[in-house]
C-alpha atoms as a PDB file:
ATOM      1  CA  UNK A   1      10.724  -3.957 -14.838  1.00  0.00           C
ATOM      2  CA  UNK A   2      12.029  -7.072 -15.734  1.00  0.00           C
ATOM      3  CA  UNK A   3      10.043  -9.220 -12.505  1.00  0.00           C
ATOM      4  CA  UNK A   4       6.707  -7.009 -13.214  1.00  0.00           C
ATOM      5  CA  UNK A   5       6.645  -7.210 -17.002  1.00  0.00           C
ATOM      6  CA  UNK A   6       7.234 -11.199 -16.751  1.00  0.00           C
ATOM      7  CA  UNK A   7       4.862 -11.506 -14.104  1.00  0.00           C
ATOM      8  CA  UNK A   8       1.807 -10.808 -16.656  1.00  0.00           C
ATOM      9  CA  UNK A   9       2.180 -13.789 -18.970  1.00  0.00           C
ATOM     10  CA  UNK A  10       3.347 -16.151 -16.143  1.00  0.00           C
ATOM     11  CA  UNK A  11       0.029 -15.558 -14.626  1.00  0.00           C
ATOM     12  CA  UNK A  12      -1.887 -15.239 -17.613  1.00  0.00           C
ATOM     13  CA  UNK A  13      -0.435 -18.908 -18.053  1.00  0.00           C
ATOM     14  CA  UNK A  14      -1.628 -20.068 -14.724  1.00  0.00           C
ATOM     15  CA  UNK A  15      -5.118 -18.629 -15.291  1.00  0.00           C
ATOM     16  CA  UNK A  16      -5.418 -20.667 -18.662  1.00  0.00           C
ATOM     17  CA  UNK A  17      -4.112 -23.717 -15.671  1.00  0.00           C
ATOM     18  CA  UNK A  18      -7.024 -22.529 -13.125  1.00  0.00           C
ATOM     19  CA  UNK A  19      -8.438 -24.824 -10.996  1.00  0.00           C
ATOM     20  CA  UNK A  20     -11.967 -23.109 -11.510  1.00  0.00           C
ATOM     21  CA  UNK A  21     -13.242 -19.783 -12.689  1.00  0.00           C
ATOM     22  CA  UNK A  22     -12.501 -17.819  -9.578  1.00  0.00           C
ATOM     23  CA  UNK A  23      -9.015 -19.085  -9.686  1.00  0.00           C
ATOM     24  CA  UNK A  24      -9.011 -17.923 -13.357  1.00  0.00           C
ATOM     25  CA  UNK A  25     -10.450 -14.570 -12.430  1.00  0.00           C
ATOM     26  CA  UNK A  26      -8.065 -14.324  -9.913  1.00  0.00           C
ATOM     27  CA  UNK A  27      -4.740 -14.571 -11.779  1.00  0.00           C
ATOM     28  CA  UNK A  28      -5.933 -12.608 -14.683  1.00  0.00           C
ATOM     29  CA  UNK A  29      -6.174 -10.130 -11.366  1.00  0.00           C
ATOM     30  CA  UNK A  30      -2.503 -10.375 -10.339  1.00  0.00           C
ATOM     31  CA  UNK A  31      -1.691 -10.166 -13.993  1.00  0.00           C
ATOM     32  CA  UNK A  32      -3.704  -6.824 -14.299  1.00  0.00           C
ATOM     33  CA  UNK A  33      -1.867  -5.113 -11.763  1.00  0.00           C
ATOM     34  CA  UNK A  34       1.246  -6.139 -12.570  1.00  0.00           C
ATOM     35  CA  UNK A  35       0.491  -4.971 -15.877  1.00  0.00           C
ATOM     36  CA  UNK A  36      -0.404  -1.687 -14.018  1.00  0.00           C
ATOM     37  CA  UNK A  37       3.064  -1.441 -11.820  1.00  0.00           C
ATOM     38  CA  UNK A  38       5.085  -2.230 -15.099  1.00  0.00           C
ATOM     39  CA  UNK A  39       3.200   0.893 -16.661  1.00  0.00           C
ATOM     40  CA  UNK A  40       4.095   2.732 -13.925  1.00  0.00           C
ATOM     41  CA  UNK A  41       8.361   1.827 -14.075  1.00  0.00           C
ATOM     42  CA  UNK A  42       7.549   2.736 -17.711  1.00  0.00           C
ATOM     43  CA  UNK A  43       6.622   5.874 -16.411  1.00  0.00           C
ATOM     44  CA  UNK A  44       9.835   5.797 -14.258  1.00  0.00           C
ATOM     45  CA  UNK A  45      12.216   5.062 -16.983  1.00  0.00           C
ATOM     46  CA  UNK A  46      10.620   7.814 -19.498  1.00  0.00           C
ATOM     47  CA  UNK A  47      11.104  10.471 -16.211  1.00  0.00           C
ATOM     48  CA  UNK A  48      14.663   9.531 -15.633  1.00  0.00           C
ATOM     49  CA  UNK A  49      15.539   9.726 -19.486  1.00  0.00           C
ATOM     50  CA  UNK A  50      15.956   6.164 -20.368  1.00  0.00           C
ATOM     51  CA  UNK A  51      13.322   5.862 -22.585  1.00  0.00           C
ATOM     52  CA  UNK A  52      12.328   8.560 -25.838  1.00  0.00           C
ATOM     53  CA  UNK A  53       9.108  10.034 -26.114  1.00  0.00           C
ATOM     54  CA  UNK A  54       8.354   7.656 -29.208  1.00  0.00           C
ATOM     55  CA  UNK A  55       9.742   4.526 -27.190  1.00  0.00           C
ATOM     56  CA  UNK A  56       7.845   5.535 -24.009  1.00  0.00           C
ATOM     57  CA  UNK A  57       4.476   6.088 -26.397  1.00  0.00           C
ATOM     58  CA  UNK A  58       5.027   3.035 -28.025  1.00  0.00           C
ATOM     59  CA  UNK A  59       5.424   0.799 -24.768  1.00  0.00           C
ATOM     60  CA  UNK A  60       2.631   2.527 -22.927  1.00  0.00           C
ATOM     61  CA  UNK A  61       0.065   1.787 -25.564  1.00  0.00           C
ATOM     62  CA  UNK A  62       0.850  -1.684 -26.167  1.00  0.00           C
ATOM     63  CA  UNK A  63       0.516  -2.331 -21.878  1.00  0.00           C
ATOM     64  CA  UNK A  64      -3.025   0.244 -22.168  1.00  0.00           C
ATOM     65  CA  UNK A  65      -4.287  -2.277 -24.619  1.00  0.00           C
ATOM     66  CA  UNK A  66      -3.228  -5.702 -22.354  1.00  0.00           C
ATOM     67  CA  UNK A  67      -4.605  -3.858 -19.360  1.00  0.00           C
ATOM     68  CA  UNK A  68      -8.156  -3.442 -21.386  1.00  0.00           C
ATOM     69  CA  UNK A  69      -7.876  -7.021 -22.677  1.00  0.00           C
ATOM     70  CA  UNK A  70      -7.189  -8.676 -19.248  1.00  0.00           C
ATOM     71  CA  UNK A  71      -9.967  -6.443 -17.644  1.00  0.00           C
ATOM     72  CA  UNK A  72     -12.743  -7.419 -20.403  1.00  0.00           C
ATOM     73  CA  UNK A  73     -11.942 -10.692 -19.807  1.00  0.00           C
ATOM     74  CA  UNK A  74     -12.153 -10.575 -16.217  1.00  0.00           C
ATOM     75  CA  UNK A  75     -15.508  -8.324 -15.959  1.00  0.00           C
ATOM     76  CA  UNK A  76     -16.906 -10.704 -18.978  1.00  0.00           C
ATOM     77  CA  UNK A  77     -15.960 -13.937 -16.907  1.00  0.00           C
ATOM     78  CA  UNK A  78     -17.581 -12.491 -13.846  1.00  0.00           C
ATOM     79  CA  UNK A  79     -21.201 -11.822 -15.927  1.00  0.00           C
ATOM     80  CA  UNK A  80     -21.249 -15.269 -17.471  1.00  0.00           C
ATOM     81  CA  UNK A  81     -20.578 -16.797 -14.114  1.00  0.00           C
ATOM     82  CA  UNK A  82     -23.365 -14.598 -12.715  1.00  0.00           C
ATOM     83  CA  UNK A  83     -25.848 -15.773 -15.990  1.00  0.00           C
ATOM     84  CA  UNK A  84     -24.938 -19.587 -15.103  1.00  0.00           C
ATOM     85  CA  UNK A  85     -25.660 -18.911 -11.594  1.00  0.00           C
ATOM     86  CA  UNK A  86     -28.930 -17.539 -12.353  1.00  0.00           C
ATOM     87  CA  UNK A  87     -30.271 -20.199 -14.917  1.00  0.00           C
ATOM     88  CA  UNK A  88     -29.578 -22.746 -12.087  1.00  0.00           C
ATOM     89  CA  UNK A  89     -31.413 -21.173  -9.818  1.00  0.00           C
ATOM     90  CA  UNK A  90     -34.638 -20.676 -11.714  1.00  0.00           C
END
């Protein structure tokens, strides 16, 4: 839990570092999945009785929400690169 929750802002810190939009595009990628596997050892820990229903809630909507944010950002960088590419080609 520890190496996949940690994982999402240490790449959302490279991607504000990117060489490039792809590069940005791309670690906001790795970030969304780990965001995704740490969802799922939330899942885990509520399963195994680590975690209360209200803890489990609370955790799970907070990393719903991140995985929402990093995916508009990703879909909205991928439509302005399209737009650019298309005003330089007309």
């Amino acid at each position: 839990m520890l190496k996949s929750g940690t994982s999402i802002g240490a790449n959302i810190r490279e991607a504000q570092n990117a060489e490039n939009k792809l590069d940005f595009i791309h670690k906001l990628g790795i970030a969304q999945k780990e965001c995704d596997e740490s969802l799922y050892r939330v899942e885990l820990l509520k399963e195994t009785g680590y975690l209360t229903d209200l803890e489990f809630i609370s955790i799970v909507k907070d990393g719903q929400e991140l995985l929402k944010i990093l995916r508009t950002i990703i879909i909205r960088t991928k439509i302005n690169m399209k737009n650019i590419q298309n005003k330089s080609n007309n």
